[in-house]
C-alpha atoms as a PDB file:
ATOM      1  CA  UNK A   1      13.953  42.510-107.953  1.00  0.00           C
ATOM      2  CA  UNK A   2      16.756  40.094-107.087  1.00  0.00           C
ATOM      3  CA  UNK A   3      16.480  37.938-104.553  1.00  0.00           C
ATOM      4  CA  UNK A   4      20.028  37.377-103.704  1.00  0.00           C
ATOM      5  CA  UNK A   5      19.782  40.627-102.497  1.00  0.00           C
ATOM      6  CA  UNK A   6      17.690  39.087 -99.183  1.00  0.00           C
ATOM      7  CA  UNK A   7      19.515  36.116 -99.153  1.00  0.00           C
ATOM      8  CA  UNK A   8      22.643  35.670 -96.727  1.00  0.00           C
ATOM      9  CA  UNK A   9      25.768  34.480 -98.297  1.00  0.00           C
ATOM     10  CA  UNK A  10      28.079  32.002 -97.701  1.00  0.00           C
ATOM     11  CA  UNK A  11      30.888  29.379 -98.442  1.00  0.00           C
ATOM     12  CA  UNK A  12      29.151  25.921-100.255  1.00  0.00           C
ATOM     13  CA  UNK A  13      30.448  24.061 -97.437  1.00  0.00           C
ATOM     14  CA  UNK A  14      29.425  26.206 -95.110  1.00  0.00           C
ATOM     15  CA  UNK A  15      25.739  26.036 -96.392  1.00  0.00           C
ATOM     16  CA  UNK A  16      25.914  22.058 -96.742  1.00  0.00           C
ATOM     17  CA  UNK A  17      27.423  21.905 -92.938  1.00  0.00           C
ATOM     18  CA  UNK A  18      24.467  23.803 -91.491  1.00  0.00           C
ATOM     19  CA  UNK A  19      21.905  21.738 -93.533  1.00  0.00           C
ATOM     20  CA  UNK A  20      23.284  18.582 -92.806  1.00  0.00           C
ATOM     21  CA  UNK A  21      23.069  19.242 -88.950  1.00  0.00           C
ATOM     22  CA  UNK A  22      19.345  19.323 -88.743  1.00  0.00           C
ATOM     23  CA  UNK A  23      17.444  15.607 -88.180  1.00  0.00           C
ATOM     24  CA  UNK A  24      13.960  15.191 -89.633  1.00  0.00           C
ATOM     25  CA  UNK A  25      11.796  12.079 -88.785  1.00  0.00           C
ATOM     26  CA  UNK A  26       8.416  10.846 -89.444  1.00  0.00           C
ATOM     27  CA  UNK A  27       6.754  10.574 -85.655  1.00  0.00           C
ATOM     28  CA  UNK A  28       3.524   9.196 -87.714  1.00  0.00           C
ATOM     29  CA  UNK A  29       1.807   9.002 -90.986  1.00  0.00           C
ATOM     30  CA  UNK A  30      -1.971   9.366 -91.018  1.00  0.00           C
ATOM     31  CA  UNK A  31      -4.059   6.992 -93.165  1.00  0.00           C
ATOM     32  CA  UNK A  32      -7.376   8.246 -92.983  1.00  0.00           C
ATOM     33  CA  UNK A  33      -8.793   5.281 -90.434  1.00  0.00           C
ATOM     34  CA  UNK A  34      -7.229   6.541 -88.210  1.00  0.00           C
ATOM     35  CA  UNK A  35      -7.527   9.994 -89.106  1.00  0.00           C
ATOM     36  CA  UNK A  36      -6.741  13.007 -91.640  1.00  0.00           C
ATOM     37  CA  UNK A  37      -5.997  16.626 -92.291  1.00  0.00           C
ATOM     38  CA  UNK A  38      -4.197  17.218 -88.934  1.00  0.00           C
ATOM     39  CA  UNK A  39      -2.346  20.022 -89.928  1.00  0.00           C
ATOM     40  CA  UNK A  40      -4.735  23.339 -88.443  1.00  0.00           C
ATOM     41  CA  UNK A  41      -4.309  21.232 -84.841  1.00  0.00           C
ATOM     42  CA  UNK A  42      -2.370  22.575 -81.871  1.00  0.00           C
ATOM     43  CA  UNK A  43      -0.089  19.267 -79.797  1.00  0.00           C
ATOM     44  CA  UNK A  44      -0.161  19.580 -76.606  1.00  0.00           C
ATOM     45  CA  UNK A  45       1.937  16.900 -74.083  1.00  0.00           C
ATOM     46  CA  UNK A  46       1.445  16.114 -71.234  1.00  0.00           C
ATOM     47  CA  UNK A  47       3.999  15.306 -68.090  1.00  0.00           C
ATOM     48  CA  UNK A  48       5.193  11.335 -69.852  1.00  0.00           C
ATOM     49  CA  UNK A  49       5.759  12.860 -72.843  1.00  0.00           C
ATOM     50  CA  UNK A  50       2.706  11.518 -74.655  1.00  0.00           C
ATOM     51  CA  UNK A  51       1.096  13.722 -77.354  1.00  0.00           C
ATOM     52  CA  UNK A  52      -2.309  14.722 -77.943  1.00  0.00           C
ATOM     53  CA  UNK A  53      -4.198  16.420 -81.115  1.00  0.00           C
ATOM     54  CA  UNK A  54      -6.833  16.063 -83.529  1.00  0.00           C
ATOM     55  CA  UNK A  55      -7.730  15.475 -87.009  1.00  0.00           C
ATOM     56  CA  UNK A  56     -10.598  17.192 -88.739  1.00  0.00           C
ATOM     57  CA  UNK A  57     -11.504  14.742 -90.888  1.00  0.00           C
ATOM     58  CA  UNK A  58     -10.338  10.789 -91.440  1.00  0.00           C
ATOM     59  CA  UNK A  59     -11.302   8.651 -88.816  1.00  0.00           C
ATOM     60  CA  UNK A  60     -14.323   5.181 -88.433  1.00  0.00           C
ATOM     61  CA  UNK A  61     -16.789   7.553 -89.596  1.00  0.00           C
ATOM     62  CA  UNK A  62     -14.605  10.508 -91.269  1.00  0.00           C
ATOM     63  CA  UNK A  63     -15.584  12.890 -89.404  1.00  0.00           C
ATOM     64  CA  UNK A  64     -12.542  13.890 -87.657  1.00  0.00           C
ATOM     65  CA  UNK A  65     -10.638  11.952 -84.740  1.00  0.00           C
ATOM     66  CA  UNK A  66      -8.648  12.951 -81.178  1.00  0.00           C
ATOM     67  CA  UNK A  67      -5.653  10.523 -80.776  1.00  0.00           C
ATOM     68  CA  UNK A  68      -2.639  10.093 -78.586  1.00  0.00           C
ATOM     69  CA  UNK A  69       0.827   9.289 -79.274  1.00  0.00           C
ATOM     70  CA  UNK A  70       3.212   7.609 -77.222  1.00  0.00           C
ATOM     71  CA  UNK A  71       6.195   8.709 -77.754  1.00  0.00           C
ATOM     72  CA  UNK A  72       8.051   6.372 -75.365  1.00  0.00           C
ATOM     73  CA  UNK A  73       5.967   3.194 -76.784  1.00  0.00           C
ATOM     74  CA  UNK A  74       8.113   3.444 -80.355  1.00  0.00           C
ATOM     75  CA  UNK A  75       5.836   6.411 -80.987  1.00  0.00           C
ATOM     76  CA  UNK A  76       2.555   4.214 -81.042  1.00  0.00           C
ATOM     77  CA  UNK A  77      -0.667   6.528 -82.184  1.00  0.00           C
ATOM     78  CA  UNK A  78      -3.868   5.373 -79.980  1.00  0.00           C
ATOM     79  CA  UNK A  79      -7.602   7.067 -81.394  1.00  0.00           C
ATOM     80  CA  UNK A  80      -9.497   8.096 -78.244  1.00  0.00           C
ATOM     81  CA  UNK A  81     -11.926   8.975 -79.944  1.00  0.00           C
ATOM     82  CA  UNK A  82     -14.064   8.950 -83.399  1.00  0.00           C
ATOM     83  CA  UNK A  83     -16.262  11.940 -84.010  1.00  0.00           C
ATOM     84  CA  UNK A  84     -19.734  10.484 -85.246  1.00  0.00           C
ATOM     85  CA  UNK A  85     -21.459  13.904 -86.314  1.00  0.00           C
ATOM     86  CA  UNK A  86     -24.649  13.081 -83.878  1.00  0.00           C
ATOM     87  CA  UNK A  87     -24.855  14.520 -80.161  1.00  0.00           C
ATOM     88  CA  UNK A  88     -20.814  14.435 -80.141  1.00  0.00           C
ATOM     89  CA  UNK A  89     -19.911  16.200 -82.748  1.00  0.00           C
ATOM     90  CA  UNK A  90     -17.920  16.153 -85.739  1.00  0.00           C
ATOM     91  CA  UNK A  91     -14.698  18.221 -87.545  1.00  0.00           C
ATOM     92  CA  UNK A  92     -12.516  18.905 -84.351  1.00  0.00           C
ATOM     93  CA  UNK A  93      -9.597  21.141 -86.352  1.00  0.00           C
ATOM     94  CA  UNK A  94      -8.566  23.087 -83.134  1.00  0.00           C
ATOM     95  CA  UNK A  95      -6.533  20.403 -81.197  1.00  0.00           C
ATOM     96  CA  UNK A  96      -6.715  19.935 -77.486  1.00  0.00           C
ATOM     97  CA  UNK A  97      -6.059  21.650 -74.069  1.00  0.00           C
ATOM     98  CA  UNK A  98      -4.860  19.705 -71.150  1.00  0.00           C
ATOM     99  CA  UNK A  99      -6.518  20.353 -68.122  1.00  0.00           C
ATOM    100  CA  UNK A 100      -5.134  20.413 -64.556  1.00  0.00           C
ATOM    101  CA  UNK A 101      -7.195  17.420 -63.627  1.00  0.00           C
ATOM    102  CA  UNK A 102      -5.075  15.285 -66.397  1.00  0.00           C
ATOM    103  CA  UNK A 103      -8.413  15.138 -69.373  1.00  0.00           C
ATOM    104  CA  UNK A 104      -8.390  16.595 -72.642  1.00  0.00           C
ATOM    105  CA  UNK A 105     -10.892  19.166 -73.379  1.00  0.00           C
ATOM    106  CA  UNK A 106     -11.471  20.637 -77.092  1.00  0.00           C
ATOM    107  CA  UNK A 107     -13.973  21.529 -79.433  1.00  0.00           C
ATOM    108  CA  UNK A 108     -15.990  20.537 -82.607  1.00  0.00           C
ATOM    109  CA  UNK A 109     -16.974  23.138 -84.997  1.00  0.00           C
ATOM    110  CA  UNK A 110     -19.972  21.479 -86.542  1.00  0.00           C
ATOM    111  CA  UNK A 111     -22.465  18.749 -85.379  1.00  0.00           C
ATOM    112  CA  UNK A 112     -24.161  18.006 -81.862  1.00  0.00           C
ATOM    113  CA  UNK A 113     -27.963  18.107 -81.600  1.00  0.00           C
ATOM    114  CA  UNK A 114     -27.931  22.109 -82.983  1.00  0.00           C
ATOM    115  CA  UNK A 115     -25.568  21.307 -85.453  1.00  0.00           C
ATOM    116  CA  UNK A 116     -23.248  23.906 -84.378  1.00  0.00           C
ATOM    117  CA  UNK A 117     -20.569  22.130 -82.488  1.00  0.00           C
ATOM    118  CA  UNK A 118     -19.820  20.868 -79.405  1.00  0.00           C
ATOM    119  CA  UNK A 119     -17.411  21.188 -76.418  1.00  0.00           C
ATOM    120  CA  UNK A 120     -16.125  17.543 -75.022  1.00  0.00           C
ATOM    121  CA  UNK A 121     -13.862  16.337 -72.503  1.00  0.00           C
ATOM    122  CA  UNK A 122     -11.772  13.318 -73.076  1.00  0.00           C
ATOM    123  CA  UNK A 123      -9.618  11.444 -70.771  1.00  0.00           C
ATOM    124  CA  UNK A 124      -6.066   9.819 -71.562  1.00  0.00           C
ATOM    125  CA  UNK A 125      -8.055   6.162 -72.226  1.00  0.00           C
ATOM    126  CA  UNK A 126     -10.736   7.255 -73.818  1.00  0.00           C
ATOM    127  CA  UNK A 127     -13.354   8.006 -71.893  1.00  0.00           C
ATOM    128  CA  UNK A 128     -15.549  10.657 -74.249  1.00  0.00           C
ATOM    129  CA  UNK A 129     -18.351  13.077 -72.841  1.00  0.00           C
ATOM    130  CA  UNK A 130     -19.806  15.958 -74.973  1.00  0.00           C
ATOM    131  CA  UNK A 131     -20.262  18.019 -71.957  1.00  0.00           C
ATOM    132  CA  UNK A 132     -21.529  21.548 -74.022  1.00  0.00           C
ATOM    133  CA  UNK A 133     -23.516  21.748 -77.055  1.00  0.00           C
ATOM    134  CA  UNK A 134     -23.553  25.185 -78.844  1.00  0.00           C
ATOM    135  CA  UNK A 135     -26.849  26.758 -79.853  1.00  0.00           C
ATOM    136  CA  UNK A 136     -25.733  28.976 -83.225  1.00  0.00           C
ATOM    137  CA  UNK A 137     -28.216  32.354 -83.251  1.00  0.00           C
ATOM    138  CA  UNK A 138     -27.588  34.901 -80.799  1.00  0.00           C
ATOM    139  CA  UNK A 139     -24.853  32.531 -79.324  1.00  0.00           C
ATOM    140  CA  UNK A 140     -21.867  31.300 -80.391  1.00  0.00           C
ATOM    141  CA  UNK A 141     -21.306  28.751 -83.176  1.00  0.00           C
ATOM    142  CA  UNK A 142     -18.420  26.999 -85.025  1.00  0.00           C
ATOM    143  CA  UNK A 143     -16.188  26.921 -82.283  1.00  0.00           C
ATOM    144  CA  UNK A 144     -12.069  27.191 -81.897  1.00  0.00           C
ATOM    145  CA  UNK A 145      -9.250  26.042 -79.636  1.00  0.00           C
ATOM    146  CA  UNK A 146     -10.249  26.827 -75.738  1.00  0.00           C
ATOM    147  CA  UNK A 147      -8.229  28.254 -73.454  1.00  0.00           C
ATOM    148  CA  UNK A 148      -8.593  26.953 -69.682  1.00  0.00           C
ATOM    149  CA  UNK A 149      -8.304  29.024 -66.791  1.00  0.00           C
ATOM    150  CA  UNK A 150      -9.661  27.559 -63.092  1.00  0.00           C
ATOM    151  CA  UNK A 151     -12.993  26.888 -63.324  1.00  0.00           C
ATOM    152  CA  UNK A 152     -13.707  28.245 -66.595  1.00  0.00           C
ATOM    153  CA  UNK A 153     -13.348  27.613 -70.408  1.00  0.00           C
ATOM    154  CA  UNK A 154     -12.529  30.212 -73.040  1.00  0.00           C
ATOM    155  CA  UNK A 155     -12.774  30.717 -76.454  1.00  0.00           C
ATOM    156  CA  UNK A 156     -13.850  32.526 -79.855  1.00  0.00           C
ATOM    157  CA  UNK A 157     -16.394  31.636 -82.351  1.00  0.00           C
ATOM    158  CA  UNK A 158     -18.642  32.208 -85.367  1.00  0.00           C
ATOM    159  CA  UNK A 159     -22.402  33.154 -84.352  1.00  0.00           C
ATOM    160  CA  UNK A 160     -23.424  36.478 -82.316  1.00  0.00           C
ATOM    161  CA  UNK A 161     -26.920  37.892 -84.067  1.00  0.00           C
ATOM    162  CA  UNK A 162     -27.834  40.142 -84.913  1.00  0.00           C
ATOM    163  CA  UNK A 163     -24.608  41.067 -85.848  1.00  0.00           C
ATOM    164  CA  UNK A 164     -23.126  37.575 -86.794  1.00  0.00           C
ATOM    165  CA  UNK A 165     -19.687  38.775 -86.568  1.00  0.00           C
ATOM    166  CA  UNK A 166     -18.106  36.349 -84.121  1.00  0.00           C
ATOM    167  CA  UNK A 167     -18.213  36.569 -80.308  1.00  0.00           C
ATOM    168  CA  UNK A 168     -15.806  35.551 -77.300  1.00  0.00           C
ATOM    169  CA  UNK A 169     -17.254  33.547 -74.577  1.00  0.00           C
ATOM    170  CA  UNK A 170     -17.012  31.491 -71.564  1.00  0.00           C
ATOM    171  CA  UNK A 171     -18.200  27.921 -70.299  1.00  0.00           C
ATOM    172  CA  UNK A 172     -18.414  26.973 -66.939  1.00  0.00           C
ATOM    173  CA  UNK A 173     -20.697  25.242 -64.940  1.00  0.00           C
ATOM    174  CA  UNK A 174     -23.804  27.707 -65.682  1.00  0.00           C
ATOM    175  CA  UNK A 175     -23.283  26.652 -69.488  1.00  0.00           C
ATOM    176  CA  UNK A 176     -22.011  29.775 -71.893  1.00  0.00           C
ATOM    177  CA  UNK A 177     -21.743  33.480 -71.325  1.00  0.00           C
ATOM    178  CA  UNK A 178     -21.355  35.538 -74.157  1.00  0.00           C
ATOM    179  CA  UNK A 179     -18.377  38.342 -73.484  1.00  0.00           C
ATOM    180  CA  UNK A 180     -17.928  40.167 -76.548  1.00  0.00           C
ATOM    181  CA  UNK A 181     -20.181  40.113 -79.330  1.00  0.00           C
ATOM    182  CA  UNK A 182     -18.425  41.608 -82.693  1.00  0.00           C
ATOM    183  CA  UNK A 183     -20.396  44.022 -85.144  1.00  0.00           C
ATOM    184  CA  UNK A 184     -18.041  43.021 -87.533  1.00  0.00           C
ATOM    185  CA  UNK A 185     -17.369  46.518 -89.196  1.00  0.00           C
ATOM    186  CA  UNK A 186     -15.370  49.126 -87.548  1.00  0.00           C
ATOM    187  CA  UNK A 187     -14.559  46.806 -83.899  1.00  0.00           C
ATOM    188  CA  UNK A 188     -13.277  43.571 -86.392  1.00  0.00           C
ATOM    189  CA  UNK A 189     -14.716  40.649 -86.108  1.00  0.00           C
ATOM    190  CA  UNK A 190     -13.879  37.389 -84.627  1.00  0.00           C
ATOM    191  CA  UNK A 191     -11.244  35.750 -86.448  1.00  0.00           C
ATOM    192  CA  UNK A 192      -8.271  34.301 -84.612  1.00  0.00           C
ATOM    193  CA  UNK A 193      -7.616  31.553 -81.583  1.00  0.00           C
ATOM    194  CA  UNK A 194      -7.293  33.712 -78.535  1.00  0.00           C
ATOM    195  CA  UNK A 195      -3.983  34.004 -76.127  1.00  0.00           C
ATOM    196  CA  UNK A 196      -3.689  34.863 -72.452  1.00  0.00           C
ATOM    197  CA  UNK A 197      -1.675  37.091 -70.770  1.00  0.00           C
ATOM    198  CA  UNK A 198      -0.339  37.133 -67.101  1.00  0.00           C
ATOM    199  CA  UNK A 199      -2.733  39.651 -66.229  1.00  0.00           C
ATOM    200  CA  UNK A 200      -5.710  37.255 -67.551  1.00  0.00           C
ATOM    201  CA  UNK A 201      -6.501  39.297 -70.550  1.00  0.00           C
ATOM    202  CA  UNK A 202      -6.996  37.874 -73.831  1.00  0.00           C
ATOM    203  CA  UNK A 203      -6.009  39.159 -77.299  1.00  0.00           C
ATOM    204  CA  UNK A 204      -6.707  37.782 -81.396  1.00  0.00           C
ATOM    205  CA  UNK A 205      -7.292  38.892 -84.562  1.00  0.00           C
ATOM    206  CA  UNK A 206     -10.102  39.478 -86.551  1.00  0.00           C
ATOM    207  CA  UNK A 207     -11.348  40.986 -90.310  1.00  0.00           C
ATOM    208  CA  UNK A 208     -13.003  44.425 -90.349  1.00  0.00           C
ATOM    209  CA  UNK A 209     -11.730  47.503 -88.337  1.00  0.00           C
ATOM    210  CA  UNK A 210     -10.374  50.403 -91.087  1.00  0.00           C
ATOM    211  CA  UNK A 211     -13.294  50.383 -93.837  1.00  0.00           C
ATOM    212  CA  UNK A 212     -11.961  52.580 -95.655  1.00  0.00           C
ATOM    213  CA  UNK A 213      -8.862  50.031 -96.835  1.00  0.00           C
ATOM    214  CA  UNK A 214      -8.524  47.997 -99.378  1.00  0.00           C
ATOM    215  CA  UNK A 215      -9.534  44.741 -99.693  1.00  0.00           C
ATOM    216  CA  UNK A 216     -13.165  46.354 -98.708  1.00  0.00           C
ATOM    217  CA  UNK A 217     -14.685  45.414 -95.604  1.00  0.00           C
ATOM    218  CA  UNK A 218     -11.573  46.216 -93.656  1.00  0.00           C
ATOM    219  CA  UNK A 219      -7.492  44.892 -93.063  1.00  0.00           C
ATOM    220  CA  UNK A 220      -8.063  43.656 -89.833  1.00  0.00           C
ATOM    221  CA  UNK A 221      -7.832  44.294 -86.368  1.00  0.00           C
ATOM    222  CA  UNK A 222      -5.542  43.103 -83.190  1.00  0.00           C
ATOM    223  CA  UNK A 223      -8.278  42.910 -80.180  1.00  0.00           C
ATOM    224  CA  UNK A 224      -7.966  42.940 -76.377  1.00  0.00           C
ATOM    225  CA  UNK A 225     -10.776  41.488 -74.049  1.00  0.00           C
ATOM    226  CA  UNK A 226      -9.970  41.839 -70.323  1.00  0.00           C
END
């Protein structure tokens, strides 16, 4: 096959023009104190322009940070928090959602006092409070990013027996109800972050569905869950 079949063509100096006009710079480089492997992490910002994210891992005890960057303060990166791996948590690779009250709520995928991960609010100075702690077995474990709607929480995770294919679920103030729990063969299982409509239904992705196809066990599905 040739590739410069794919490829656009054009004059040298028209290439070098429209590479020269892009700008790349360096907002801030980790160094594992203050935190590491940020890269599977949504940013979210919030009305001052201040950024807000996670790293999995790095961190006082290396178990994964949330931190804030100012962008108007010469881009100055603040740790709210450090994950310990006891009651609040530890690994939080699914970044942050910004709630209408101003916090920062998110998710751990391992530790708390199951050792299946926790949910936590945070506010912009710090304040830390693991708020949800996720029971693994017939509920949902391993956690991913949330999605907030009033009142409520949403999200997808590992867990769900007997099946143990994933489930989508809710936390509010009654503590977690399980929506969806996937059988993991031909209804998928739970794979992907989920996304909101206008109508307030969610979609993802997941493994299994056809299997029949190759690799075995399925290509995937696309889900809806209203």
């Amino acid at each position: 096959m040739r590739i410069s079949r794919f490829i656009p063509t054009c004059a040298l100096t028209a290439c070098a023009a429209v590479a020269s006009a892009q700008t790349f710079t360096l907002v801030h480089v980790f160094h594992g104190t203050d935190g590491a492997d940020p890269e599977a992490a949504s940013i979210v910002e919030d009305s001052g322009g201040n950024l807000y994210s996670t790293t999995a891992f790095g961190g006082s005890s290396g178990l994964g940070t949330v931190y804030k960057i100012n962008r108007k303060g010469n881009n100055k990166e603040t740790v709210l928090h450090n994950f310990t791996g006891s009651s609040d948590g530890e690994t939080p690779n699914a970044g942050v959602l910004l709630g209408s009250d101003g916090n920062l709520y998110g998710t751990a995928d391992q530790g708390g006092t199951n050792g299946f991960g926790t949910a936590y609010r945070v506010t912009p100075a710090g304040a830390f409070n693991a708020f949800y702690e996720f029971q693994g077995g017939a509920q949902a474990s391993g956690p991913g990013r949330l999605i907030g709607v009033p009142g409520a929480l949403y999200g997808s995770a590992g867990g769900g027996a007997p099946f143990y294919g994933g489930m989508v679920y809710r936390l509010d103030s009654s503590g977690e109800t399980d929506l969806y729990k996937f059988a993991g063969g031909a209804d998928g299982s739970s794979g992907s972050w989920l996304v909101r409509d206008g109508a307030g239904n969610f979609y993802g992705t997941g493994g299994g569905g056809d299997l029949t196809c190759s690799p075995p066990g399925g290509c995937g599905v696309i889900y809806k869950i209203d």
